[in-house]
Protein backbone atom coordinates (compact mmCIF):
# COMPACT_ATOMS: atom_id res chain seq x y z
CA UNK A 1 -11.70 43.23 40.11
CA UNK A 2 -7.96 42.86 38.96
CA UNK A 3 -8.43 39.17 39.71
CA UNK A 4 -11.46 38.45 38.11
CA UNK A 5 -9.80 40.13 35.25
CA UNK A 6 -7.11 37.49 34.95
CA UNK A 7 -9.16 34.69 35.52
CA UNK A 8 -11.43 35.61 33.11
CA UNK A 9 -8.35 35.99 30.73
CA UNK A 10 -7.38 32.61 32.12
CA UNK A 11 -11.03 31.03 31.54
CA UNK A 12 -10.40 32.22 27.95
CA UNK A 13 -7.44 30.40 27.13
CA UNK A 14 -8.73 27.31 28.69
CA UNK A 15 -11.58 27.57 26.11
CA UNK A 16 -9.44 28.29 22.92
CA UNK A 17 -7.46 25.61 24.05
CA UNK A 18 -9.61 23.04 24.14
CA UNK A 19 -11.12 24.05 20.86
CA UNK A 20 -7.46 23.60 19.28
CA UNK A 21 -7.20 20.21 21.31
CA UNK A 22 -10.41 19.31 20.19
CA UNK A 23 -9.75 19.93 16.19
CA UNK A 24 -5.63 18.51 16.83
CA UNK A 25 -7.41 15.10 18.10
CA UNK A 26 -10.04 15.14 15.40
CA UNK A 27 -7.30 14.60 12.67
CA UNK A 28 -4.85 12.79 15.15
CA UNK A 29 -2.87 10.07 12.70
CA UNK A 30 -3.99 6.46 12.94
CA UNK A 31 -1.12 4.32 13.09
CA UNK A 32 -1.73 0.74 11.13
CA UNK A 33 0.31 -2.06 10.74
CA UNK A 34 0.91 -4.07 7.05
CA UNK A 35 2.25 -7.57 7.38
CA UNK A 36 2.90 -9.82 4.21
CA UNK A 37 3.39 -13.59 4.68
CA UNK A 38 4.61 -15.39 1.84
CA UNK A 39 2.70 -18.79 1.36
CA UNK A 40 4.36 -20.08 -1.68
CA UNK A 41 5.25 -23.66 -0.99
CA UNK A 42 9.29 -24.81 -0.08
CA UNK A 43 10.83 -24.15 -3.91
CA UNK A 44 8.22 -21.44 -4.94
CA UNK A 45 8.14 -17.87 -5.83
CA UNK A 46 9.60 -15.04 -3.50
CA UNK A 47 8.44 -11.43 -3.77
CA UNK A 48 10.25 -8.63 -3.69
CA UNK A 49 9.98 -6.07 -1.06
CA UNK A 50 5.90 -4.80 -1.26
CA UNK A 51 5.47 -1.22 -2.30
CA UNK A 52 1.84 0.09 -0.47
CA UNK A 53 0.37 3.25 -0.83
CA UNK A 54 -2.76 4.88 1.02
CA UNK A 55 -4.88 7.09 -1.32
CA UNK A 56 -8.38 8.58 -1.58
CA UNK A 57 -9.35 6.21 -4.96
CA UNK A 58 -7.50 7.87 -7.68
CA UNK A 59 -4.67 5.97 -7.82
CA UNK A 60 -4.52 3.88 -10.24
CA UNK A 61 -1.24 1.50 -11.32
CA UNK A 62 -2.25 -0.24 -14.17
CA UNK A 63 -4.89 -1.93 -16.85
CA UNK A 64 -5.10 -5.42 -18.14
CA UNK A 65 -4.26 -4.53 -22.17
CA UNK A 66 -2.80 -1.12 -21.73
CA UNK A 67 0.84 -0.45 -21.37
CA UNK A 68 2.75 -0.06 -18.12
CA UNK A 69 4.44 2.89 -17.27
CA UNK A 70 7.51 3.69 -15.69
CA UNK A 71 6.71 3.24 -12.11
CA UNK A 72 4.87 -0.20 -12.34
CA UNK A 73 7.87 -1.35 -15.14
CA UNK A 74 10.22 -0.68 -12.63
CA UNK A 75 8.96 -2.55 -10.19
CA UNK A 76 8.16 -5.82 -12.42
CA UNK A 77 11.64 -5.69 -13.84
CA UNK A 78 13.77 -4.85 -11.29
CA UNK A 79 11.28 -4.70 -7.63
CA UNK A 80 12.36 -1.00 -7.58
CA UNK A 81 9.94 1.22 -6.09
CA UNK A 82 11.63 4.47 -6.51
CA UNK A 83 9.66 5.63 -9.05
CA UNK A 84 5.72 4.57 -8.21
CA UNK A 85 6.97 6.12 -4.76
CA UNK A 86 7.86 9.63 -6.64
CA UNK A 87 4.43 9.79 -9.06
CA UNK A 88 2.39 8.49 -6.15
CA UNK A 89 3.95 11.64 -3.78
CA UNK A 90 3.28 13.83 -6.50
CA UNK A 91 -0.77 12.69 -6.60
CA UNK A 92 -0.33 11.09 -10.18
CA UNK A 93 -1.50 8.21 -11.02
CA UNK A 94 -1.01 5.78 -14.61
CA UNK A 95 -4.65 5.06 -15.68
CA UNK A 96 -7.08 7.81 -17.00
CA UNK A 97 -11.00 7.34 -16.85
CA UNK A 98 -11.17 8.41 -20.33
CA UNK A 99 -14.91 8.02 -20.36
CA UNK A 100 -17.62 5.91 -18.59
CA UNK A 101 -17.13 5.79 -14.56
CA UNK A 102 -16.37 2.12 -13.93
CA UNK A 103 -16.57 1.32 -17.55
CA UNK A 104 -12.62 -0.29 -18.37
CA UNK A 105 -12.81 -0.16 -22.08
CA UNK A 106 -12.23 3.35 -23.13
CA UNK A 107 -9.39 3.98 -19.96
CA UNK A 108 -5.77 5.06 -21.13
CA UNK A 109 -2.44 4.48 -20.05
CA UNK A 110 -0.15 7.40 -19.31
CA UNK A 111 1.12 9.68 -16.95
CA UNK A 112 -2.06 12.19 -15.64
CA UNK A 113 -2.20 14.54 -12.68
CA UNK A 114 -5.16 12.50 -10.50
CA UNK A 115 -7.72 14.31 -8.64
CA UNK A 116 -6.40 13.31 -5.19
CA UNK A 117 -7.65 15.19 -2.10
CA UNK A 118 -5.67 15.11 1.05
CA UNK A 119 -2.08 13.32 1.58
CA UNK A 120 -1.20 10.31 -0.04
CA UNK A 121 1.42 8.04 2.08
CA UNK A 122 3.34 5.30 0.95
CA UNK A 123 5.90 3.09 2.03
CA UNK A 124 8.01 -0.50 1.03
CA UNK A 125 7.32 -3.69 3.34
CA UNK A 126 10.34 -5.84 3.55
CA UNK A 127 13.82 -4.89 3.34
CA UNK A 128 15.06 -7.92 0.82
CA UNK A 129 13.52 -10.84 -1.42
CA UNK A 130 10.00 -12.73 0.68
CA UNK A 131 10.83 -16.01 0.71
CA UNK A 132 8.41 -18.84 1.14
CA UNK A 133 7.34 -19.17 4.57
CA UNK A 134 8.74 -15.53 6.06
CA UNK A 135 6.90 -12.71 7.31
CA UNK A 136 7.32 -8.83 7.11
CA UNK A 137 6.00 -6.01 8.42
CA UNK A 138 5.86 -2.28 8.48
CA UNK A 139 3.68 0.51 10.42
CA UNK A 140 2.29 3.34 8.37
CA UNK A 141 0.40 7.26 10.32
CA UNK A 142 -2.26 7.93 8.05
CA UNK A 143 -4.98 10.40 8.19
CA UNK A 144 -8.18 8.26 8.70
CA UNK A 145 -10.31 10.54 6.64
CA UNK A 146 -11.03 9.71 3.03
CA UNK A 147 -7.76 10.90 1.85
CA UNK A 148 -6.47 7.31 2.53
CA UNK A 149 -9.19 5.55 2.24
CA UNK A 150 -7.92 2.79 0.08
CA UNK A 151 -4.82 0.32 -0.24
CA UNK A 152 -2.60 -0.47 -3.14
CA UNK A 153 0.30 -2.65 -3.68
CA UNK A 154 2.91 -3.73 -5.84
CA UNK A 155 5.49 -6.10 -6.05
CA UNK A 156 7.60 -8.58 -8.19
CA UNK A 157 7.45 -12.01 -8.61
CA UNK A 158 10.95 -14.01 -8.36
CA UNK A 159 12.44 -15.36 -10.62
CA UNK A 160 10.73 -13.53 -13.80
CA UNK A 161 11.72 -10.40 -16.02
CA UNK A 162 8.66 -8.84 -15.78
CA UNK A 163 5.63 -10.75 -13.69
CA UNK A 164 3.99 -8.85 -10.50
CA UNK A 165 0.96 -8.83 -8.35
CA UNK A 166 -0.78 -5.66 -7.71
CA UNK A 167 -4.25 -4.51 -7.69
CA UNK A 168 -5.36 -2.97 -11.10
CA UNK A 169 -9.20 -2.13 -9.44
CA UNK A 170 -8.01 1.49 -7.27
CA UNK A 171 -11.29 0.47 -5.14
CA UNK A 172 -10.86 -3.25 -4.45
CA UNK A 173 -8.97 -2.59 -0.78
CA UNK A 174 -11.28 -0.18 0.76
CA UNK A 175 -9.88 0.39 4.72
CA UNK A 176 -13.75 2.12 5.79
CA UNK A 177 -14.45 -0.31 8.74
CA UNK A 178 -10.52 0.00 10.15
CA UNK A 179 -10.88 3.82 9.76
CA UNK A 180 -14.39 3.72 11.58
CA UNK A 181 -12.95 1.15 14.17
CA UNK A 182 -15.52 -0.86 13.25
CA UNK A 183 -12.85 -3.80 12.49
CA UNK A 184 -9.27 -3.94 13.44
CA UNK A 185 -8.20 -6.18 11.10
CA UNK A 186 -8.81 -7.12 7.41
CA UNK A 187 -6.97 -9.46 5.64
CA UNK A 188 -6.84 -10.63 1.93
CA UNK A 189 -4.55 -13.20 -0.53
CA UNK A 190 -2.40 -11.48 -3.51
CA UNK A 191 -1.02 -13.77 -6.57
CA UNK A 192 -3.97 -15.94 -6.51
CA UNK A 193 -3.61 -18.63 -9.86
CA UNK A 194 -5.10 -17.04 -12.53
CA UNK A 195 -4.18 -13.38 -11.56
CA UNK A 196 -0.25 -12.68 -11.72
CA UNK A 197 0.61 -10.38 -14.37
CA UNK A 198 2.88 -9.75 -16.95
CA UNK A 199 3.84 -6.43 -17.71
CA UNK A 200 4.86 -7.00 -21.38
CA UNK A 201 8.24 -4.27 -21.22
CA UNK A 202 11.05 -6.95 -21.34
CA UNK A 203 11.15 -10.47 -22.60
CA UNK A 204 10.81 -13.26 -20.75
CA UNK A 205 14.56 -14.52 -20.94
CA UNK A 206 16.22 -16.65 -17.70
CA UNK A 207 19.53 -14.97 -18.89
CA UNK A 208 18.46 -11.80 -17.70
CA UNK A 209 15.48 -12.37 -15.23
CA UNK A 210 15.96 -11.29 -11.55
CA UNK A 211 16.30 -13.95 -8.72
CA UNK A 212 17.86 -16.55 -10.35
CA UNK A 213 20.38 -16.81 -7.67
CA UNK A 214 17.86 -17.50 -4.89
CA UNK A 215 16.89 -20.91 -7.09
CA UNK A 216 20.05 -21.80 -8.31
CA UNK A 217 19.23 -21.29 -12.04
CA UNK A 218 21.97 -19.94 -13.97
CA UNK A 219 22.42 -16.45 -15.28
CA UNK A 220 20.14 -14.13 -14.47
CA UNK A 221 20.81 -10.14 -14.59
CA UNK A 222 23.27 -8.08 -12.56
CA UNK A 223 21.87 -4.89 -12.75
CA UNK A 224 18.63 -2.58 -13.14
CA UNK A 225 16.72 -2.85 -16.70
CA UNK A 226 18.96 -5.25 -18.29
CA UNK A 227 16.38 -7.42 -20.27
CA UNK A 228 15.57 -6.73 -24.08
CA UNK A 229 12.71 -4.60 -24.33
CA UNK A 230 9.13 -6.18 -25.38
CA UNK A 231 6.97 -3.43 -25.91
CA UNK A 232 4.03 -5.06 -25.17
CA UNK A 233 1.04 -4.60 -22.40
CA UNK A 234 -0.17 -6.23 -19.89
CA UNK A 235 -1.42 -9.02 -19.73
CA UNK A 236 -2.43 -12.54 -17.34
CA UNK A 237 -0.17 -14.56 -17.17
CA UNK A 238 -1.36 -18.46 -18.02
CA UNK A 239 1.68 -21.09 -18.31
CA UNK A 240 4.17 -19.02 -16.39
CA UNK A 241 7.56 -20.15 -17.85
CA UNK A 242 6.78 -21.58 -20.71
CA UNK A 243 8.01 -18.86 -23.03
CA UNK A 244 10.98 -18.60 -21.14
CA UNK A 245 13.95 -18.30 -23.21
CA UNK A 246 17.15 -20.41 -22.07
CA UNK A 247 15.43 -22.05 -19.60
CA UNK A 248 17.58 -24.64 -17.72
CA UNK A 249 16.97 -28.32 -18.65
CA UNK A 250 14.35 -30.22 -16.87
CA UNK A 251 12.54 -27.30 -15.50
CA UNK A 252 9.60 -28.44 -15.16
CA UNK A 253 10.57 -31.42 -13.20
CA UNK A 254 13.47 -29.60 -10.76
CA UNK A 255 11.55 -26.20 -10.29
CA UNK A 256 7.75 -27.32 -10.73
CA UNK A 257 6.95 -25.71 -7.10
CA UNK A 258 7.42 -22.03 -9.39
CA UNK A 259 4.00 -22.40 -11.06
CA UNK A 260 2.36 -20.17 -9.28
CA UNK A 261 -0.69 -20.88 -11.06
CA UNK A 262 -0.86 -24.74 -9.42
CA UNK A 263 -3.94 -24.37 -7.65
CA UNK A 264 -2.59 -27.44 -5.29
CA UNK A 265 1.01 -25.89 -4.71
CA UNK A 266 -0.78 -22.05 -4.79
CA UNK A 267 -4.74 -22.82 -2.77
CA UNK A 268 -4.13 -19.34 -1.22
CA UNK A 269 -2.29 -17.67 -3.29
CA UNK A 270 1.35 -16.45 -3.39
CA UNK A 271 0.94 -14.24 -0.22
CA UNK A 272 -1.32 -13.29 2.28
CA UNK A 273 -1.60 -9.52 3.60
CA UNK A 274 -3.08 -8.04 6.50
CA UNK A 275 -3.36 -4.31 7.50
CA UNK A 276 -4.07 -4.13 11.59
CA UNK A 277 -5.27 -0.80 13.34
CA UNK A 278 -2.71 -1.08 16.14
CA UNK A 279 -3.32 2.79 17.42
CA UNK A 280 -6.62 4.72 18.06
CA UNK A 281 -6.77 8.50 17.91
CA UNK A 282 -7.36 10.46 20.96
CA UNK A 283 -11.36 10.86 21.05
CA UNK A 284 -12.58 14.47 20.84
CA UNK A 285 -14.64 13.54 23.79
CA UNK A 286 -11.28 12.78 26.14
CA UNK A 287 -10.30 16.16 25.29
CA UNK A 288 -13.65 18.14 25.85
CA UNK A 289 -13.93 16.43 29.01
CA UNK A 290 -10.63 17.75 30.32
CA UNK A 291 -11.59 21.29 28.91
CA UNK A 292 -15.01 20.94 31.15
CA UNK A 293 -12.72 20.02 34.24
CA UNK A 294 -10.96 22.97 33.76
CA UNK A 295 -13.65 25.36 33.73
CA UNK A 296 -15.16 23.51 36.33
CA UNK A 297 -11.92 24.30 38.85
CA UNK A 298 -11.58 28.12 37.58
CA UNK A 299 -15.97 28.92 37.92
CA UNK A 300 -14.84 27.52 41.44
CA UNK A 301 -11.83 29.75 42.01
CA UNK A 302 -13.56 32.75 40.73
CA UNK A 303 -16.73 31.91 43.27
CA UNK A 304 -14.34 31.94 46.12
CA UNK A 305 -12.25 35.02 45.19
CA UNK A 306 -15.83 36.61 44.86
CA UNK A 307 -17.06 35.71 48.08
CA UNK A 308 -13.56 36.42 50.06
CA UNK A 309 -14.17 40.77 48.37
């Protein structure tokens, strides 16, 4: 009787073990993989290092004729993602539905507390300036659940004092079928002519932009938030050095392959990036399978030890 005690005890824990097994694998991380290829042409515009972030929709970085604020302005001044990082962590976000669901016009700019559900994770791709040609890449755990659900990104453009490519729409990258596993790869172009922004906080000046030294235009600033402030908002950016102050003679002969909005030097954009599901979770199935093994071998044992009293 003793023994059918214990393995009774021991049938038990087999079952409230696969239960926990069973819940662990049903929020088991998914492990995906962000690459960004630069496809500027030899000459053209380098990025710096790509913040991403994984959220549930309610991040939001910025609006086309609102102001930026101090996460997105550090990034298009200086490609410093120190900030973004912190609000993101901290489930804020720098656009406010002030109104209509989907409706643009009435949104504000500031610094809210978002309604985020779940953990946000975010991350930097690239180590130093994207020059044309390269690749990075970086591998993010997220929870496939809706709590990261969609993609963001942000990143300078080089050599500017204030341009960047992100996505201002919190819903255009939605990651549903690599979640589902019903694709394991999606892939999409960033700094496509006509949609590279200014952010409108520092003036466009080559004396104090950032990159110059990768070009070989003179000047250029030495340290973070140098430029004179603009105090403007954002806005699309059309003839993209034009207003340039001190720009360098002949530069629109010597450093033509920086207009980023040449649809023949830019057909696909200024990069290319591509989020790859390189890790499935453990399937709840796997588990409950063992688990059914396992009571399998003990309704065995316990038959045997009954027959051998």
């Amino acid at each position: 009787m003793m023994n059918l005690f214990k393995n009774s005890k021991a049938l038990l824990t087999v079952l409230t073990l696969g239960s926990v097994a069973t819940t662990a694998s049903a929020t088991q991380a998914l492990t995906l993989k962000v690459e960004v290829e630069n496809l500027s042409p030899l000459g053209g515009v380098a990025l710096t290092p790509v913040w991403v972030g994984f959220h549930d929709g309610s991040f939001d970085s910025y609006n086309g004729g609102l102001s930026s604020q101090r996460g997105l302005e550090q990034i298009a001044e200086d490609g410093d993602a120190t900030t973004i990082s912190q609000d993101f962590l901290n489930n804020l976000t720098y656009i406010d539905d002030n109104g209509t669901p989907g409706d643009p016009s009435d949104d504000i700019s500031g610094i809210f507390v978002s309604n985020q559900v779940g953990t946000r994770v975010d991350g930097s791709i690239g180590g130093s300036p994207i020059a044309p040609g390269t690749s990075v890449m970086n591998l993010f755990k997220i929870t496939p659940d809706d709590s990261n659900r969609y993609f963001s990104y942000v990143s300078m453009v080089l050599p500017t004092s204030d341009y960047y490519v992100a996505n201002g729409n919190p819903l255009a990258h939605s990651l549903t079928t690599l979640l589902t596993g019903e694709e394991t790869s999606i892939s999409f172009e960033i700094g496509l002519p006509g949609t590279v922004d200014d952010a409108g906080t520092e003036i466009n000046d080559f004396d104090t932009s950032a990159g110059n030294g990768l070009f070989g235009i003179p000047g250029g600033q030495t340290g973070g938030n140098q430029g004179a402030d603009e105090n403007g908002v954002n806005t699309t950016v059309n003839d993209p050095f034009a207003n340039f102050l001190n720009r360098p003679a002949n530069f629109e002969i010597d450093f033509a392959n920086l207009d980023f909005n040449d649809a023949n030097l830019y057909p696909n954009g200024i990069a290319r990036v591509t989020i790859t599901r390189v890790s499935v979770p453990e399937s709840s199935t796997t588990v409950g399978l063992i688990a059914i093994a396992a009571l399998f071998f003990l309704g065995n044992s316990l038959r045997r030890r009954q027959h051998s009293n």
